[in-house]
C-alpha atoms as a PDB file:
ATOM      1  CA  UNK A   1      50.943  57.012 -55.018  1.00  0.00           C
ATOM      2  CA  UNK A   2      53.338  56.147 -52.608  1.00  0.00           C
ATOM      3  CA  UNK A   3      56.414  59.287 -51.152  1.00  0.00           C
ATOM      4  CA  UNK A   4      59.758  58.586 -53.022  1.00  0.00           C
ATOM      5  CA  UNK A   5      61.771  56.823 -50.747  1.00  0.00           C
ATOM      6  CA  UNK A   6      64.712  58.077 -48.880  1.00  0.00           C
ATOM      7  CA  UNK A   7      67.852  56.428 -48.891  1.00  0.00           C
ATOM      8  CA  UNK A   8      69.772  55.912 -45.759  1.00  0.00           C
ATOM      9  CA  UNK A   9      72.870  54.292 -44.269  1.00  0.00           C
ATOM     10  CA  UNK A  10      72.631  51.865 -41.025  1.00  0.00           C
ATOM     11  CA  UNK A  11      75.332  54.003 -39.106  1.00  0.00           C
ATOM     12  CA  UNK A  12      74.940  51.842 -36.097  1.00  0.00           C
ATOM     13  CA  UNK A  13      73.699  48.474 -34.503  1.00  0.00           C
ATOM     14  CA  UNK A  14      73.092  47.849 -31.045  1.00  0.00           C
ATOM     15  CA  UNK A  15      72.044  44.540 -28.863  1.00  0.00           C
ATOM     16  CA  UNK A  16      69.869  45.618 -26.216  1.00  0.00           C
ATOM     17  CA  UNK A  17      68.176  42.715 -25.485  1.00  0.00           C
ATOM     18  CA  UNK A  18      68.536  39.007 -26.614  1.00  0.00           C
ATOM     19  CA  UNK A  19      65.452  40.020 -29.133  1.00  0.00           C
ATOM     20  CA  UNK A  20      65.719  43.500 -29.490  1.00  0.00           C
ATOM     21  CA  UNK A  21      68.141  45.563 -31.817  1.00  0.00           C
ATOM     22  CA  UNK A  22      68.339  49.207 -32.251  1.00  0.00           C
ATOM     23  CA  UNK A  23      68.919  50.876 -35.438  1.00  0.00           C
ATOM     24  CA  UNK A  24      70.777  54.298 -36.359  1.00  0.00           C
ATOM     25  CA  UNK A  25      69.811  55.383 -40.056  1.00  0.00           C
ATOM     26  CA  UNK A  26      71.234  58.151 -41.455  1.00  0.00           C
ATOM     27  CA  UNK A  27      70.918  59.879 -44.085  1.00  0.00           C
ATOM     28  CA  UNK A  28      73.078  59.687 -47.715  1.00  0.00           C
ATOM     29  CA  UNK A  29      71.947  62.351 -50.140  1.00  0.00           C
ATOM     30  CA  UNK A  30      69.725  64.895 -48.608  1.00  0.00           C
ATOM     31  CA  UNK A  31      68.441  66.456 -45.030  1.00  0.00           C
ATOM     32  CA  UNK A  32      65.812  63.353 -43.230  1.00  0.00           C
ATOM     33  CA  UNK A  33      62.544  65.594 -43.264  1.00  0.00           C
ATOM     34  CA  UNK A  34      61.178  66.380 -39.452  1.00  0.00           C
ATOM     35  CA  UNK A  35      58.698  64.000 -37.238  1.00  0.00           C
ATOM     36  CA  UNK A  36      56.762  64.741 -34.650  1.00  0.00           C
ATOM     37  CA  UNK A  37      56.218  62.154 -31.578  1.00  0.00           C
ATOM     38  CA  UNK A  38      54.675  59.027 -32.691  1.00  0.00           C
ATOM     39  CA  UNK A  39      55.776  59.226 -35.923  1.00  0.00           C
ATOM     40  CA  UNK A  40      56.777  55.819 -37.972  1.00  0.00           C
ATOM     41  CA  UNK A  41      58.502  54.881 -40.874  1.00  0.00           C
ATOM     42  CA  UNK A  42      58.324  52.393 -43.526  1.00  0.00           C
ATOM     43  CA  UNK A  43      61.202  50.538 -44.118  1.00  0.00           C
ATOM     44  CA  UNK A  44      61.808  48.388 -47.184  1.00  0.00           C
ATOM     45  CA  UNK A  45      64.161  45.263 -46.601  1.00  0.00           C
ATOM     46  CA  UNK A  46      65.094  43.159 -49.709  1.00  0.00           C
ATOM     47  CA  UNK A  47      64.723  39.854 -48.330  1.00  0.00           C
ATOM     48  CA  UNK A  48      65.611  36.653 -50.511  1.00  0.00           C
ATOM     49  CA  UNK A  49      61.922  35.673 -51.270  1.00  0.00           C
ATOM     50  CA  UNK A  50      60.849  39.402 -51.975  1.00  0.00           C
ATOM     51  CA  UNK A  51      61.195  42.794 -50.354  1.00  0.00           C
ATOM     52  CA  UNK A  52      59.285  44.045 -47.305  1.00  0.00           C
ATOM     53  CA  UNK A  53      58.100  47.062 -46.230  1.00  0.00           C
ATOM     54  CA  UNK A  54      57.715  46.935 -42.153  1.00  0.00           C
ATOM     55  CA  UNK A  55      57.094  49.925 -40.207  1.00  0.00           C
ATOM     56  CA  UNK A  56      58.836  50.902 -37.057  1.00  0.00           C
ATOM     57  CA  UNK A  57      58.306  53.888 -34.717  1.00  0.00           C
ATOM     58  CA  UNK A  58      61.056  56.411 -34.274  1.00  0.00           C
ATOM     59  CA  UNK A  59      62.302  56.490 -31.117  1.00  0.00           C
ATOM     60  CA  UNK A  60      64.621  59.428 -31.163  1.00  0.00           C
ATOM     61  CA  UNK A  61      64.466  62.595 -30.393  1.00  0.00           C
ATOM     62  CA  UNK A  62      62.009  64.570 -33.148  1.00  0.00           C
ATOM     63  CA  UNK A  63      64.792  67.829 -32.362  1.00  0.00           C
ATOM     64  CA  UNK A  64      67.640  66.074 -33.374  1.00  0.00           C
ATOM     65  CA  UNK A  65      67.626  65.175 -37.358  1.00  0.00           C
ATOM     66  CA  UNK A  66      71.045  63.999 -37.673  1.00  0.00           C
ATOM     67  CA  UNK A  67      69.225  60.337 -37.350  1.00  0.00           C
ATOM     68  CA  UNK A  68      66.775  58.018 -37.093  1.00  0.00           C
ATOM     69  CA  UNK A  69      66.766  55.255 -34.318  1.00  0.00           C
ATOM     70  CA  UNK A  70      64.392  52.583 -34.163  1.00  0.00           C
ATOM     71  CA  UNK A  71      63.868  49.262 -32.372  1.00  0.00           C
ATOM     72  CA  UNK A  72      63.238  46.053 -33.537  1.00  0.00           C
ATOM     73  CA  UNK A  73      62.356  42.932 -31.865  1.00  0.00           C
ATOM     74  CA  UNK A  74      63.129  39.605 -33.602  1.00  0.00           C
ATOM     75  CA  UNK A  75      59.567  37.509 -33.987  1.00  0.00           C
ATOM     76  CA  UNK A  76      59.590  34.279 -33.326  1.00  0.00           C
ATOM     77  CA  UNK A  77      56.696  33.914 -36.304  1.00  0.00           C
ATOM     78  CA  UNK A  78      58.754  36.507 -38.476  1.00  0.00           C
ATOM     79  CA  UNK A  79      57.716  36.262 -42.455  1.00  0.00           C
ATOM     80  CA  UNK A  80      61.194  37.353 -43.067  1.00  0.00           C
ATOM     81  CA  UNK A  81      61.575  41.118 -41.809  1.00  0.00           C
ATOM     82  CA  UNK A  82      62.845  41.106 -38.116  1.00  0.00           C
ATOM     83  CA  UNK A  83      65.162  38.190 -38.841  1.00  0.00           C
ATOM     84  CA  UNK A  84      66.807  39.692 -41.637  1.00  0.00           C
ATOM     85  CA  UNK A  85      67.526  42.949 -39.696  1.00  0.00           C
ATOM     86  CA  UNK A  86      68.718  40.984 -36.627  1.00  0.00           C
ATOM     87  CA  UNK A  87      70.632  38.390 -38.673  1.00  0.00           C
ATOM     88  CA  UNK A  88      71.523  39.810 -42.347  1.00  0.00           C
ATOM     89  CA  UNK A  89      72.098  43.669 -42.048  1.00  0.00           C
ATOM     90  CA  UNK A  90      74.940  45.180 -40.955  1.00  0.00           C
ATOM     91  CA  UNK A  91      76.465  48.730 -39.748  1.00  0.00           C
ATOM     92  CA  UNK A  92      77.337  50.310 -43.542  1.00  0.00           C
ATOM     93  CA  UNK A  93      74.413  48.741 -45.107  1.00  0.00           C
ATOM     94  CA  UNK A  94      72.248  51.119 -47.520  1.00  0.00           C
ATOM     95  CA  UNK A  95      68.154  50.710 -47.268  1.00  0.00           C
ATOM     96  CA  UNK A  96      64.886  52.929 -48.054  1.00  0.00           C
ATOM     97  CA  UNK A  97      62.972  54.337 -45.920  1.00  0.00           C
ATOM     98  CA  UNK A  98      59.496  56.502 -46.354  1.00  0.00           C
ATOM     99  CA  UNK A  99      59.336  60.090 -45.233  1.00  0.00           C
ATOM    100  CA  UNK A 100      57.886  59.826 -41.182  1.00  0.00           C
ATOM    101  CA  UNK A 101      54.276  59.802 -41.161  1.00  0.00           C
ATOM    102  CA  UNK A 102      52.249  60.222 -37.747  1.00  0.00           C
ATOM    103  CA  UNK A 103      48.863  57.994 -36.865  1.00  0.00           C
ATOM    104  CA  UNK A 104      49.813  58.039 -33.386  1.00  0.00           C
ATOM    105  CA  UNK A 105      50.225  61.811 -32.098  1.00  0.00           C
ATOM    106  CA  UNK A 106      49.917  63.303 -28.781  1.00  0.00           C
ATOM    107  CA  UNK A 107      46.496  65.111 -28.570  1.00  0.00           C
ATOM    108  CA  UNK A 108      47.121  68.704 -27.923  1.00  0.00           C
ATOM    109  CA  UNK A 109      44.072  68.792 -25.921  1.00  0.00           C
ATOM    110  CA  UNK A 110      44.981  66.786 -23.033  1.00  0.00           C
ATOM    111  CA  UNK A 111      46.227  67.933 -19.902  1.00  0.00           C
ATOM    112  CA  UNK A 112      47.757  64.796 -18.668  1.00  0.00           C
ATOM    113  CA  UNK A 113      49.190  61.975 -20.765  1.00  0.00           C
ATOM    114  CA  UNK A 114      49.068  58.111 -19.408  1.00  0.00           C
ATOM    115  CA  UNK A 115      51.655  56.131 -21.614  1.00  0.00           C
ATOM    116  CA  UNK A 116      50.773  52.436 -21.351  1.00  0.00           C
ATOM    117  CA  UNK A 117      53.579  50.497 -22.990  1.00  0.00           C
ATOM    118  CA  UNK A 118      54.364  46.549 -22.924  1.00  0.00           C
ATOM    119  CA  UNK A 119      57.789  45.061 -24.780  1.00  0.00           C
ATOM    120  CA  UNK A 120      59.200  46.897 -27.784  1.00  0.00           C
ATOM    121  CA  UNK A 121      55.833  49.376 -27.524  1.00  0.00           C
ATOM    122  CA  UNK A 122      58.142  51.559 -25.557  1.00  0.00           C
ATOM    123  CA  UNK A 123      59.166  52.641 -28.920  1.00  0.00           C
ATOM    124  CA  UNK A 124      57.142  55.461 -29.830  1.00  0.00           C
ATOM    125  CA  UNK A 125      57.051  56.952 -25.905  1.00  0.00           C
ATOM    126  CA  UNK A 126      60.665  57.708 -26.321  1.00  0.00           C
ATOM    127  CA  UNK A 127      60.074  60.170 -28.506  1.00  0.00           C
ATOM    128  CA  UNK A 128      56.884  61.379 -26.964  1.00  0.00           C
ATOM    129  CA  UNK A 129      58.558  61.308 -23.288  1.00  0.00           C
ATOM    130  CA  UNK A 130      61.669  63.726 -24.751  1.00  0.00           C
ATOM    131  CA  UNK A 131      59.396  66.264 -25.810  1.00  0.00           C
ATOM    132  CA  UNK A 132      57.119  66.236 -23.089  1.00  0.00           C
ATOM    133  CA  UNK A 133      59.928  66.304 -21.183  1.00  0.00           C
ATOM    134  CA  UNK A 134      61.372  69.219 -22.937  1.00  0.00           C
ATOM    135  CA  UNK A 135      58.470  71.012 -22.989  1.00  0.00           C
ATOM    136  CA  UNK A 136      57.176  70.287 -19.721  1.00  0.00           C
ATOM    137  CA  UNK A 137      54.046  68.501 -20.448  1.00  0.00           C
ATOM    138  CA  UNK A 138      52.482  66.185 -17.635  1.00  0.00           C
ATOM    139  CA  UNK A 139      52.526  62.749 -18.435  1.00  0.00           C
ATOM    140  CA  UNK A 140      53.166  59.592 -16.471  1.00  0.00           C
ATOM    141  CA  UNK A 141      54.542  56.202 -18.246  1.00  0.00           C
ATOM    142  CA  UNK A 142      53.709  52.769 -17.211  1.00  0.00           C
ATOM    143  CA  UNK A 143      56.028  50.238 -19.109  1.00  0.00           C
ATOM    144  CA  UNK A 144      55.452  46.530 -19.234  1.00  0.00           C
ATOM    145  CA  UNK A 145      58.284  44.231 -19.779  1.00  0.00           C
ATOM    146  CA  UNK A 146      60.175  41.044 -19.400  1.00  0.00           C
ATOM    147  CA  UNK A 147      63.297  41.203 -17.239  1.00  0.00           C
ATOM    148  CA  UNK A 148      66.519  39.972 -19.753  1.00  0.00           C
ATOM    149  CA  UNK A 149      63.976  39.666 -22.786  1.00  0.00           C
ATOM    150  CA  UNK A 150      62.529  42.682 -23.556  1.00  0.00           C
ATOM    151  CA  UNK A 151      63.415  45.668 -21.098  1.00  0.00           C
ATOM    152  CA  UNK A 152      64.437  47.886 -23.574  1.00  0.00           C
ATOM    153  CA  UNK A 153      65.560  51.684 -22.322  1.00  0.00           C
ATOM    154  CA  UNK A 154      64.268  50.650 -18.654  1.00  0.00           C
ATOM    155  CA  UNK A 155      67.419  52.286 -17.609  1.00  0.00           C
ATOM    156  CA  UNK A 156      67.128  55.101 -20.424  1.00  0.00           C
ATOM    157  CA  UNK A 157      64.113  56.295 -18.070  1.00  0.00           C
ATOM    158  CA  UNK A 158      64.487  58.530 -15.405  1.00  0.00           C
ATOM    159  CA  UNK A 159      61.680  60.164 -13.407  1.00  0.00           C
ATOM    160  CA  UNK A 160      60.829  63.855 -13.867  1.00  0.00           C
ATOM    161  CA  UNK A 161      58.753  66.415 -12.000  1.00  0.00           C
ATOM    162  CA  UNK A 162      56.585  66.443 -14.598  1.00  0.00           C
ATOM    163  CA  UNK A 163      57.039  62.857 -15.898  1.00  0.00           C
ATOM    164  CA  UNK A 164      56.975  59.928 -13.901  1.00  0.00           C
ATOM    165  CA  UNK A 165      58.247  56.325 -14.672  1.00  0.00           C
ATOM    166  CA  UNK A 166      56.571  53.155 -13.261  1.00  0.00           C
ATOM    167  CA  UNK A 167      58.298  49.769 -14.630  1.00  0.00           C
ATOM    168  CA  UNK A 168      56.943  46.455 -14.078  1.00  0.00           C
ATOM    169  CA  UNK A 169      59.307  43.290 -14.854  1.00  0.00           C
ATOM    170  CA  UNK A 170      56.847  39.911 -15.456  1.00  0.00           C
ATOM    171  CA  UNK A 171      59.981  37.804 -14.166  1.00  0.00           C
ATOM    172  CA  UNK A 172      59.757  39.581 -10.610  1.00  0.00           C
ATOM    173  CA  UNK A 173      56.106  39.133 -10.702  1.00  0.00           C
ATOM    174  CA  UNK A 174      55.158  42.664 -11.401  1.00  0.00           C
ATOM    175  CA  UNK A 175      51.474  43.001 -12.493  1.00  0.00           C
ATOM    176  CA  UNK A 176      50.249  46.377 -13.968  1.00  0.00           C
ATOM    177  CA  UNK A 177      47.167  47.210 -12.906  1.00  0.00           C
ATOM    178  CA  UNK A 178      44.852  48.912 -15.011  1.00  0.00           C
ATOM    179  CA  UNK A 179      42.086  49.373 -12.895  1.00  0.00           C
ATOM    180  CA  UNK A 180      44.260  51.628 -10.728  1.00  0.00           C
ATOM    181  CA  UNK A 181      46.011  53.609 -13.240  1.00  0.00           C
ATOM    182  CA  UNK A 182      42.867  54.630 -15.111  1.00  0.00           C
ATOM    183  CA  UNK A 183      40.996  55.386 -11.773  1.00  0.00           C
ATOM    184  CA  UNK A 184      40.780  58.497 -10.275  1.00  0.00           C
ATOM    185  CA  UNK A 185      42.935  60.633 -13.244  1.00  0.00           C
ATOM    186  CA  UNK A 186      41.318  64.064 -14.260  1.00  0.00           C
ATOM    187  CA  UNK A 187      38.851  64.697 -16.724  1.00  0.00           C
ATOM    188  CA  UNK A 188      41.378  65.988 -19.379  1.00  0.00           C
ATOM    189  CA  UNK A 189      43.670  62.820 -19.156  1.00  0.00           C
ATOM    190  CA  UNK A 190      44.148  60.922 -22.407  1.00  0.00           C
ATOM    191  CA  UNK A 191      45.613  57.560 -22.704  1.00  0.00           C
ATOM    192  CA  UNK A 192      47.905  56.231 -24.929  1.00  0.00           C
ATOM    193  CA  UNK A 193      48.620  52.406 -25.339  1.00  0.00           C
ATOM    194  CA  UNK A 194      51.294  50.541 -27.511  1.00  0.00           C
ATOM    195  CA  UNK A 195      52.323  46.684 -27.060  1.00  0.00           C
ATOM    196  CA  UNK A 196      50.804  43.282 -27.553  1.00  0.00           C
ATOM    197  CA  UNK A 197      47.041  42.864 -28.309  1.00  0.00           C
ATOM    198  CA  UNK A 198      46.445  41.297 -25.145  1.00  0.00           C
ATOM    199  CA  UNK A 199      47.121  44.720 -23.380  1.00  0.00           C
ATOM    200  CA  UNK A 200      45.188  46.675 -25.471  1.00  0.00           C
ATOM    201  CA  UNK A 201      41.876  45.115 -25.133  1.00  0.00           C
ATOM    202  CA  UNK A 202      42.817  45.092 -21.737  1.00  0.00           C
ATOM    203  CA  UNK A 203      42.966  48.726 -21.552  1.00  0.00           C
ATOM    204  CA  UNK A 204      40.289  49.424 -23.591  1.00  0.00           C
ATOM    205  CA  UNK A 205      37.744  46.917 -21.767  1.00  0.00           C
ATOM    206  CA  UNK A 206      39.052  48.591 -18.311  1.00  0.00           C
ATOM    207  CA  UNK A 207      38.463  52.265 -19.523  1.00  0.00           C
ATOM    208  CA  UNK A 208      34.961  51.211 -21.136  1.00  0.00           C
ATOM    209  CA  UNK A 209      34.180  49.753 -17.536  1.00  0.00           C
ATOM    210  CA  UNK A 210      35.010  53.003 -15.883  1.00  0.00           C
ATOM    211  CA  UNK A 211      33.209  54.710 -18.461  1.00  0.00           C
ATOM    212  CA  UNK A 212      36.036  56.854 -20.133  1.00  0.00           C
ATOM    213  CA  UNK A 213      34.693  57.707 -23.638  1.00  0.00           C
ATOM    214  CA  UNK A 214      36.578  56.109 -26.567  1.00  0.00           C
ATOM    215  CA  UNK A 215      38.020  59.692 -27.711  1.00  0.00           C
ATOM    216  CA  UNK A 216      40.533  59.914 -24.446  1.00  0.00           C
ATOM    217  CA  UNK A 217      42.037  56.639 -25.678  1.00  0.00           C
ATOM    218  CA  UNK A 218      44.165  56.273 -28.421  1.00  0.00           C
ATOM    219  CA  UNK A 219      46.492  53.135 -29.534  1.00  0.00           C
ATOM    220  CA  UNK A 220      48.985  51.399 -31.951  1.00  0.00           C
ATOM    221  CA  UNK A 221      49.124  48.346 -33.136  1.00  0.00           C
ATOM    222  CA  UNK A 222      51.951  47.365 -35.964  1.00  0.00           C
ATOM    223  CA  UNK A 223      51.974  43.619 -36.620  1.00  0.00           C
ATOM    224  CA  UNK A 224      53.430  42.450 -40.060  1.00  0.00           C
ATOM    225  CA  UNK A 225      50.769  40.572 -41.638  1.00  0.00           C
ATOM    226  CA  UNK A 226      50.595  37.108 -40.468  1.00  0.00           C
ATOM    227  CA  UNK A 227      50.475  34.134 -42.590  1.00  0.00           C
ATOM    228  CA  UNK A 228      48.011  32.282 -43.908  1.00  0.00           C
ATOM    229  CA  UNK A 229      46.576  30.043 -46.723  1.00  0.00           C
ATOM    230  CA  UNK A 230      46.908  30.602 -50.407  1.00  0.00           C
ATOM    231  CA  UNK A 231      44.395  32.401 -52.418  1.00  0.00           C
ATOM    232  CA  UNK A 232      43.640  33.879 -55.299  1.00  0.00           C
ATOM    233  CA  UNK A 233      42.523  37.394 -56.429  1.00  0.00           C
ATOM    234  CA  UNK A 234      40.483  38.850 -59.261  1.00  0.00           C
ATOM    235  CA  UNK A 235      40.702  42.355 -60.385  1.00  0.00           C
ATOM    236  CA  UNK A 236      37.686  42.947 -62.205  1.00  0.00           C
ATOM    237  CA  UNK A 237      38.420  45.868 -63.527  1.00  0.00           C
ATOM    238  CA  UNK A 238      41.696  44.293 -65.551  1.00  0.00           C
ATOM    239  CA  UNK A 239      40.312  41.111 -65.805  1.00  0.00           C
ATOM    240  CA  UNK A 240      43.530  39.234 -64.337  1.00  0.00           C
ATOM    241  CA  UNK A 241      43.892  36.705 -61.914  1.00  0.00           C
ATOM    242  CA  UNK A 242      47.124  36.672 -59.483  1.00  0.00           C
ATOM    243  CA  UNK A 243      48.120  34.189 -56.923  1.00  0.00           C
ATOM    244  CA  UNK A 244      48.629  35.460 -53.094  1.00  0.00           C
ATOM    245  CA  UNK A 245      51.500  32.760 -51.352  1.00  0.00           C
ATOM    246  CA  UNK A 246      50.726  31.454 -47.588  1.00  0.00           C
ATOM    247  CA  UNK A 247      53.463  33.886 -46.571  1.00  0.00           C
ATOM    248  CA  UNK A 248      52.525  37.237 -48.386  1.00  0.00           C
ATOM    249  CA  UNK A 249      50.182  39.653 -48.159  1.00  0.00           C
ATOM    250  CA  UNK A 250      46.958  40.686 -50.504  1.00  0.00           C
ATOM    251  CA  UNK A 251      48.437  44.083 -51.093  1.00  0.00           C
ATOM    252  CA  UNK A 252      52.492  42.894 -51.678  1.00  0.00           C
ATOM    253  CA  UNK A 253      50.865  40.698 -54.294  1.00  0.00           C
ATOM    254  CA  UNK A 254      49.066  43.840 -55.211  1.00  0.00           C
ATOM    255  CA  UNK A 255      52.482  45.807 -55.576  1.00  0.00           C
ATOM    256  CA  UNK A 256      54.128  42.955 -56.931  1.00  0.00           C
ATOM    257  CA  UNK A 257      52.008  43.024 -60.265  1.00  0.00           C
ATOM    258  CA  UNK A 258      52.566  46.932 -59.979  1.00  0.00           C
ATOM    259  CA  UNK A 259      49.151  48.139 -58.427  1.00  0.00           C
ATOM    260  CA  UNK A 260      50.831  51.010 -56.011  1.00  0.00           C
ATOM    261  CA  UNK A 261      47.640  51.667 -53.461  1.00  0.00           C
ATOM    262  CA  UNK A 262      48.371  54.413 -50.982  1.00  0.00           C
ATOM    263  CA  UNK A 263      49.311  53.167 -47.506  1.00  0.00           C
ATOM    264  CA  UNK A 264      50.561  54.390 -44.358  1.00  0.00           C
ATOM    265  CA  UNK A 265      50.982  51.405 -41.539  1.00  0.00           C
ATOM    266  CA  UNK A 266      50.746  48.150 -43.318  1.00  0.00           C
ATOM    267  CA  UNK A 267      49.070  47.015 -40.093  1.00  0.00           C
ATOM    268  CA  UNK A 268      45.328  47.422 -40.596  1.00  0.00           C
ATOM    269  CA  UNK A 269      45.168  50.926 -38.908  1.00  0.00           C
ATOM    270  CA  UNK A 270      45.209  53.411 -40.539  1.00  0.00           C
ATOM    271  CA  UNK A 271      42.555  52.676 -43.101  1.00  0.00           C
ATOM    272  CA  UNK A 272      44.544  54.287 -46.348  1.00  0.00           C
ATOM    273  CA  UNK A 273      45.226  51.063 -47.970  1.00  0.00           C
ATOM    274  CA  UNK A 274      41.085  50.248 -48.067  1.00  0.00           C
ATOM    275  CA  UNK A 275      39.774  48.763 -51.533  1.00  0.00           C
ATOM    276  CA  UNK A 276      36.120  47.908 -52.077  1.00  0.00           C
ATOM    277  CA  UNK A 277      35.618  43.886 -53.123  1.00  0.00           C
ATOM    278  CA  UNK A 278      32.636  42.439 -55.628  1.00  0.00           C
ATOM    279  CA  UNK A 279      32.628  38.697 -54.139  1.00  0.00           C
ATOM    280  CA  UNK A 280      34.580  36.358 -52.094  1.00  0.00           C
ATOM    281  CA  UNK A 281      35.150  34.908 -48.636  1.00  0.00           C
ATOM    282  CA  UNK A 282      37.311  37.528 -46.772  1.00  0.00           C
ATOM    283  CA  UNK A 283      39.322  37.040 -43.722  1.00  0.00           C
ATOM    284  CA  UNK A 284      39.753  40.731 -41.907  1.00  0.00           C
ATOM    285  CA  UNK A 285      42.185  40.934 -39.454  1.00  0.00           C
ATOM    286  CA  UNK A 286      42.439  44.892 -39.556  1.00  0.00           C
ATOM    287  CA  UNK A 287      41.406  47.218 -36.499  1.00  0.00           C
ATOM    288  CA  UNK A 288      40.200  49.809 -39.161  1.00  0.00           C
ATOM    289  CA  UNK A 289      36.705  48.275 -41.059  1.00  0.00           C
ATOM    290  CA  UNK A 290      33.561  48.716 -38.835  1.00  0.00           C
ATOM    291  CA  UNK A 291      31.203  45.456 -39.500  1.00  0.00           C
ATOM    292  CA  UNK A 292      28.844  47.512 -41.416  1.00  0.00           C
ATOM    293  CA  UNK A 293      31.953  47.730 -43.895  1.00  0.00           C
ATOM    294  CA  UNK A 294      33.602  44.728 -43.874  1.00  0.00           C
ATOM    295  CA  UNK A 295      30.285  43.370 -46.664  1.00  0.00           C
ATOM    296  CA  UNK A 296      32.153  45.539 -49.138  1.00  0.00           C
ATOM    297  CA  UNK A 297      35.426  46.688 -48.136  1.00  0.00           C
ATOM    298  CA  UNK A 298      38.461  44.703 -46.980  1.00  0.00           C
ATOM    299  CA  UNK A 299      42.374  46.182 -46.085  1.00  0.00           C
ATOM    300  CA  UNK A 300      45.012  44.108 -48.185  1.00  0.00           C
ATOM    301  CA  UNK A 301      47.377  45.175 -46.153  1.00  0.00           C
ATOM    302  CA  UNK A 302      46.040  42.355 -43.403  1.00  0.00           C
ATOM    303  CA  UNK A 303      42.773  40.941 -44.368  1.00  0.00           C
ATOM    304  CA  UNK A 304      42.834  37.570 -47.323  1.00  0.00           C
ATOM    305  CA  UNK A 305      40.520  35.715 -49.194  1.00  0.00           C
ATOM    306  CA  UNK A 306      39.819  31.790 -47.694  1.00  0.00           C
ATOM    307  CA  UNK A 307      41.943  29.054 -48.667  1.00  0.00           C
ATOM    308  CA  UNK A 308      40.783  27.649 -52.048  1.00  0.00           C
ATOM    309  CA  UNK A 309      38.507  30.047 -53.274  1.00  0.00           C
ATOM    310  CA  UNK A 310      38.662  33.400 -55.427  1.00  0.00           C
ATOM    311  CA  UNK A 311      38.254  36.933 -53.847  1.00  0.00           C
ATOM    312  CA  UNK A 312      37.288  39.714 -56.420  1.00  0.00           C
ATOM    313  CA  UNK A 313      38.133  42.778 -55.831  1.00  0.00           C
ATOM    314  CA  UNK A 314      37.001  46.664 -57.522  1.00  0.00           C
ATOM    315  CA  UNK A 315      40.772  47.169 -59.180  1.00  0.00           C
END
């Protein structure tokens, strides 16, 4: 079953890049429940073809509830979600939001954080970097970024004894370098990585090279589900057949023939959305399924059935 949503007002639009627009939501009818750093919430946005439900990270400050802030950059590919924020909502505007749920926390174990950010993934180290900051945690942020496009908060940063701030602008030829940040860091740093795919199987092949185990590493990856062909679905268990469009996903046809499955990220992440299938080609795009799964199991949030055939699925 999926949390009641909470309604909220857009209190306030900013520009802060070409691409990138931040957000203020506030609250109408009751207190916005606490988050803790790397939190994210679903937002639902009533396009004309159908409503979404995108999640963003929350970027503000998890001791100040007055508001929600997040970021959004407008996609080039978008299905429908980042354009109609950038283009169709306004300051005043009412939307829904989901109570702040956390795949992406801070381990409490580490004794020195390594934020790895590239583009709008600087979104959930704001909040991390304020309460490490406040607290007095050791951490160091490297942040990726284009120069004009998508430096986001590169001037929100400022360096800290016990946080410091390395920026690197593609346009100026700035190159992170992986290999050098990983090296040499103390047995109880952890590493933390948000951006475009590219950078983290970048991270992740560097740290495997070095030979940092896969528990010191932790990432996000939100992508709205990207198109594809048309399918169609069987649920076995109802005996009906529904269509999935090119531009929708297996589980918003799912919701859209009101079969709620629990989900957190919409992404292929978290794993909460995962329903066993019977037959059928499957397309899995998710960063969830092992391969030993993915003969029975598929995410709907992400993964289809091939073009021109029927996928059956346990439901």
């Amino acid at each position: 079953m999926s949390p009641s949503p909470i309604q909220v007002t857009v209190s306030r639009i900013e520009s802060l890049t070409p691409v990138i627009k931040e957000f203020t939501l506030t609250a109408q009818d009751r207190a916005l429940p606490g988050f803790s750093p790397g939190s994210h919430i679903q937002l639902q946005l009533p396009t004309p073809s159908r409503t979404l439900k995108n999640a963003y990270s929350l970027l503000s400050d998890p001791a100040d509830l007055s508001c929600y802030r997040i970021a959004v950059r407008l996609q080039e590919s978008s299905r429908g979600g980042s354009r109609y924020l950038h283009e169709r909502v306004r300051e005043g505007d009412h939307l829904q939001i989901t109570p702040p749920a956390n795949l992406f926390a801070p381990s409490s174990r580490a004794q020195h954080h390594i934020l790895i950010a590239g583009g709008i993934g600087i979104t959930p180290f704001m909040a991390y970097r304020t309460e490490m900051l406040r607290q007095g945690i050791s951490h160091e942020l490297h942040y990726a970024y284009t120069g004009g496009l998508t430096h986001a908060y590169v001037e929100a940063l400022q360096p800290a004894p016990n946080g410091q701030v390395t920026t690197y602008d593609s346009r100026r030829g700035e190159r992170m370098s992986i290999e050098q940040i990983l090296s040499g860091q103390p047995l109880g740093a952890q590493v933390y990585i948000c951006g475009p795919e590219r950078l983290l199987q970048a991270v992740q092949q560097t740290a495997a090279d070095l030979g940092w185990p896969e528990a010191r590493l932790h990432w996000e990856a939100f992508a709205a589900p990207e198109p594809g062909q048309p399918f169609q679905v069987h649920l076995a268990r109802q005996d009906k057949t529904l269509a999935v469009g090119a531009d929708e996903s297996l589980l918003e046809a799912l919701e859209a023939s009101e079969i709620d499955l629990p989900n957190l990220c919409r992404g292929g992440v978290c794993g909460q959305c995962v329903t066993p299938y019977l037959s059928g080609q499957v397309e899995h795009r998710d960063n969830y399924l092992p391969p030993s799964d993915q003969s029975r199991a598929l995410m709907p949030c992400v993964s289809r059935g091939a073009c021109n055939s029927t996928l059956v699925l346990d439901l």
